[in-house]
Protein backbone atom coordinates (compact mmCIF):
# COMPACT_ATOMS: atom_id res chain seq x y z
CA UNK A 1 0.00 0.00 0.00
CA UNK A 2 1.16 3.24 -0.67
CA UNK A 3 1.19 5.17 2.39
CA UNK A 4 2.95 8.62 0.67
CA UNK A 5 -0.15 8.78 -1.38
CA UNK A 6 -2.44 8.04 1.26
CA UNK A 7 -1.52 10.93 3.59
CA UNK A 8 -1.34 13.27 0.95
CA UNK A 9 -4.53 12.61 -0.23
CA UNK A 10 -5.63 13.45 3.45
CA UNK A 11 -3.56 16.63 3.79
CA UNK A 12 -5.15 17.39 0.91
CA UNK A 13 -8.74 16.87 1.99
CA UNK A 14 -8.22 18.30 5.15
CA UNK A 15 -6.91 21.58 3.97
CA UNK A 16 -9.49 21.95 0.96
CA UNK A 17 -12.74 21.15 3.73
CA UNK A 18 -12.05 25.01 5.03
CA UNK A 19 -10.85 26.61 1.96
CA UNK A 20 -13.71 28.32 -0.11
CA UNK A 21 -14.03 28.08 -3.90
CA UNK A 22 -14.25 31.57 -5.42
CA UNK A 23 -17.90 31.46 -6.28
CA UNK A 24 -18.44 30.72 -2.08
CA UNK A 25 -16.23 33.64 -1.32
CA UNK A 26 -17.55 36.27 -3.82
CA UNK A 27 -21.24 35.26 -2.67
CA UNK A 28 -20.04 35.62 1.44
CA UNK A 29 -18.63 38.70 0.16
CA UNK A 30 -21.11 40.17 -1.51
CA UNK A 31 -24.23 38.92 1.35
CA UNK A 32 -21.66 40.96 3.70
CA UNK A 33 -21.92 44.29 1.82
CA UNK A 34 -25.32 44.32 1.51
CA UNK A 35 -25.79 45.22 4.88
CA UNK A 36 -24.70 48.67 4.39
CA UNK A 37 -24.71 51.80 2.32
CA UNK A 38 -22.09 52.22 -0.27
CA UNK A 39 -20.73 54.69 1.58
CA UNK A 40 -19.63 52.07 4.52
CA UNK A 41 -19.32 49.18 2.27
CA UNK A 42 -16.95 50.55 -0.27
CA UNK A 43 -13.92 50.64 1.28
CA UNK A 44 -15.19 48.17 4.38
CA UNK A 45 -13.37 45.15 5.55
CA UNK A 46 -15.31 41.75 4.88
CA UNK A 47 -14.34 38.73 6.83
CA UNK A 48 -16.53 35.48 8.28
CA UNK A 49 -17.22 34.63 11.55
CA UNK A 50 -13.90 32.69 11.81
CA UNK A 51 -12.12 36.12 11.72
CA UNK A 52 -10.91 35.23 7.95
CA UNK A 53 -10.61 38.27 6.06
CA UNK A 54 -12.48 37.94 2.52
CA UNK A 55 -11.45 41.40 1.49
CA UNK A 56 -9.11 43.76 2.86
CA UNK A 57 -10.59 47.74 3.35
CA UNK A 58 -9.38 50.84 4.33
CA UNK A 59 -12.53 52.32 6.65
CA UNK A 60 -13.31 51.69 10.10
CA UNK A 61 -15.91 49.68 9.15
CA UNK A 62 -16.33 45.47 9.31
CA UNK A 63 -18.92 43.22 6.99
CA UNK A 64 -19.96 40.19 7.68
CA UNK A 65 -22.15 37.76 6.02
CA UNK A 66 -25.47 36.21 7.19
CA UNK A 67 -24.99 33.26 9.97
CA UNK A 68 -27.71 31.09 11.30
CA UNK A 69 -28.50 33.31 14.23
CA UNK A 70 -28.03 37.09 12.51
CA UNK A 71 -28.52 38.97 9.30
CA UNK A 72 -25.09 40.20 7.42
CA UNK A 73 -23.96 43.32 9.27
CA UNK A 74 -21.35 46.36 9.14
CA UNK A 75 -19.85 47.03 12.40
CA UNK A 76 -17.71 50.08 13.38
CA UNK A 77 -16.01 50.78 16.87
CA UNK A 78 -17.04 48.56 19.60
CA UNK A 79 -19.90 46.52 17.84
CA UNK A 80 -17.48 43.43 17.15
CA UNK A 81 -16.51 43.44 20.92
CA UNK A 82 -20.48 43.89 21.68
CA UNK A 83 -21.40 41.46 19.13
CA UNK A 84 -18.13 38.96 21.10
CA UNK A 85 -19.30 39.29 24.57
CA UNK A 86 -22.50 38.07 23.65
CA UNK A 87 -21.52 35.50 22.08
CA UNK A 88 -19.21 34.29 25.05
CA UNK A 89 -21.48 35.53 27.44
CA UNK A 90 -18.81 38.24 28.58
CA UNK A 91 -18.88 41.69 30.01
CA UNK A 92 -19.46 44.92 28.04
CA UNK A 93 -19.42 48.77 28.54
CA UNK A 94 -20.05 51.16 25.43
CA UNK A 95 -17.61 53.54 26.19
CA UNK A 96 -18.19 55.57 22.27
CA UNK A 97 -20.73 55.45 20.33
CA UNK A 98 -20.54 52.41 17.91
CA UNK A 99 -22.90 51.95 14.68
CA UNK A 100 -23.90 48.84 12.69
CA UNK A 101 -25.64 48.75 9.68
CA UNK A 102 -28.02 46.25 8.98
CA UNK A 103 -29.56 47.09 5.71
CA UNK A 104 -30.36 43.62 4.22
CA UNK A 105 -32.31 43.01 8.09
CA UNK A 106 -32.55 39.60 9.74
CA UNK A 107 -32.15 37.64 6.38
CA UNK A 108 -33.25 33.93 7.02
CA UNK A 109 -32.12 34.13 11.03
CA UNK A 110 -34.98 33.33 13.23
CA UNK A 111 -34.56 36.82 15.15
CA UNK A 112 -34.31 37.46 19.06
CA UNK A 113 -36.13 37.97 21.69
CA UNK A 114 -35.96 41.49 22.52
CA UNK A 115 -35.16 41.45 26.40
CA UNK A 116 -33.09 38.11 26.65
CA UNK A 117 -29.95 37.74 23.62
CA UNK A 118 -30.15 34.13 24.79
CA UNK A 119 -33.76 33.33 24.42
CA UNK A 120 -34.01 30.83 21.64
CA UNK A 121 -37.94 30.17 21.44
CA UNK A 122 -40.14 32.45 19.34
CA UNK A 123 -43.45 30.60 20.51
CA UNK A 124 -42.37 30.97 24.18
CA UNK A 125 -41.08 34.68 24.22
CA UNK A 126 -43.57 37.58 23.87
CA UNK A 127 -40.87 40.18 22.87
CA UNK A 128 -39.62 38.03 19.63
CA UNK A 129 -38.68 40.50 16.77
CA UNK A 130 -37.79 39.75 13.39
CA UNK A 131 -36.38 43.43 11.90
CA UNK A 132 -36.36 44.54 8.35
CA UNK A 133 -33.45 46.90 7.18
CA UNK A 134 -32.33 48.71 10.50
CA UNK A 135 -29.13 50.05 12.11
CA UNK A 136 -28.14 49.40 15.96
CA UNK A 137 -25.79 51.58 17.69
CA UNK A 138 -24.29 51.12 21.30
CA UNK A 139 -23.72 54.12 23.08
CA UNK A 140 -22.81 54.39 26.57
CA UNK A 141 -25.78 53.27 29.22
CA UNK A 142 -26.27 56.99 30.55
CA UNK A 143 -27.85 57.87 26.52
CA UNK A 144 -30.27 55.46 27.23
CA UNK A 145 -31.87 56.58 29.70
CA UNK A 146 -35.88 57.42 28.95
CA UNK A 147 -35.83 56.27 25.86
CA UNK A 148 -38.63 53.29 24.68
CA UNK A 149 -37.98 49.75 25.29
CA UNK A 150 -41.01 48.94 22.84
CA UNK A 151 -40.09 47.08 19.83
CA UNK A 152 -43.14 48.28 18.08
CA UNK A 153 -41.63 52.06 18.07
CA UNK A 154 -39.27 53.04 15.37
CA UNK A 155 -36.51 53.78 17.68
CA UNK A 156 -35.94 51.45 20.88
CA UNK A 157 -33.88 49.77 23.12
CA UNK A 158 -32.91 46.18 22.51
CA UNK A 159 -31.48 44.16 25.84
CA UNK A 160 -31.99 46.99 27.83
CA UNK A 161 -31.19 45.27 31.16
CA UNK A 162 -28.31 43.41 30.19
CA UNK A 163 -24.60 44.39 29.53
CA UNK A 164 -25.90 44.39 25.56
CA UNK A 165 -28.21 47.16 25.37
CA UNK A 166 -27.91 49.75 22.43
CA UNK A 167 -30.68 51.44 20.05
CA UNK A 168 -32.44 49.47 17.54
CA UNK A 169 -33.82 52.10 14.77
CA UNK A 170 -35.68 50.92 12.25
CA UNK A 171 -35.11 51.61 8.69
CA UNK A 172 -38.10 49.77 7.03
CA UNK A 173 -40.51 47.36 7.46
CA UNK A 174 -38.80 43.52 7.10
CA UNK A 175 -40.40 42.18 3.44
């Protein structure tokens, strides 16, 4: 048997089951720009959710691409650490505010409940949204102070009483 062959066949396999073809990439790319204005997007950063970049920019701002639990989104300022602490279940203070853009809304994610970023039942939650083109921004808690907590206004806070909260504004309805 020729064992040579054999394990480079595998270190082939194995390298090509996380590469992307070119097709894959230009489609991740282009799902990840359509959360944003051309203005953002132009000159924007685009990577996955691995931290891969898929094209290099030269703004302050970050694309991503739809995942199962969020719509494609740009990010600028502290939205990827946001966006990081929920997803480890971390701390986070908005110390600036932080804007991300997403234009192309939920996509095919399920949405979120609007109080709890770790509710995962729609039928069980009676704050589940499912937004349409909007924009988020994290400011600092202090700016959000009176503001609505209704998801049914045009501008409100989402996760208000966790470490998460920031303003949801709504661009248009989702189609």
């Amino acid at each position: 048997m020729n064992y040579k062959l054999i394990n480079c066949l595998t270190a082939m396999c194995l390298l090509s089951a996380g590469a992307l073809s070119a097709g894959e990439k230009e489609d991740m790319i282009a799902d990840a720009l359509s959360a944003g204005p051309a203005s953002v997007t132009d000159d924007a950063t685009v990577m996955d959710f691995d931290g891969n970049v898929l094209k290099q920019g030269s703004n302050a701002y970050t694309c991503y691409p739809q995942s199962p639990g969020m719509g494609p989104m740009c990010n600028s300022g502290q939205w990827d650490q946001l966006i990081g602490a929920v997803m480890s279940k971390g701390d986070f203070t908005a110390t600036q505010i932080s804007f991300s853009y997403m234009l192309a809304g939920e996509g095919s994610a399920p949405g979120v409940s609007n109080s709890d970023p770790y509710h995962t039942d729609p039928r069980a939650a009676d704050d589940w949204i499912k937004e349409g083109p909007h924009m988020m921004i994290a400011v600092p808690r202090e700016m959000l102070e009176g503001m609505s907590h209704d998801p049914n206004d045009s501008v409100y806070v989402m996760w208000g009483d966790t470490p998460y909260a920031h303003i949801m504004v709504r661009i248009a309805e989702d189609k």
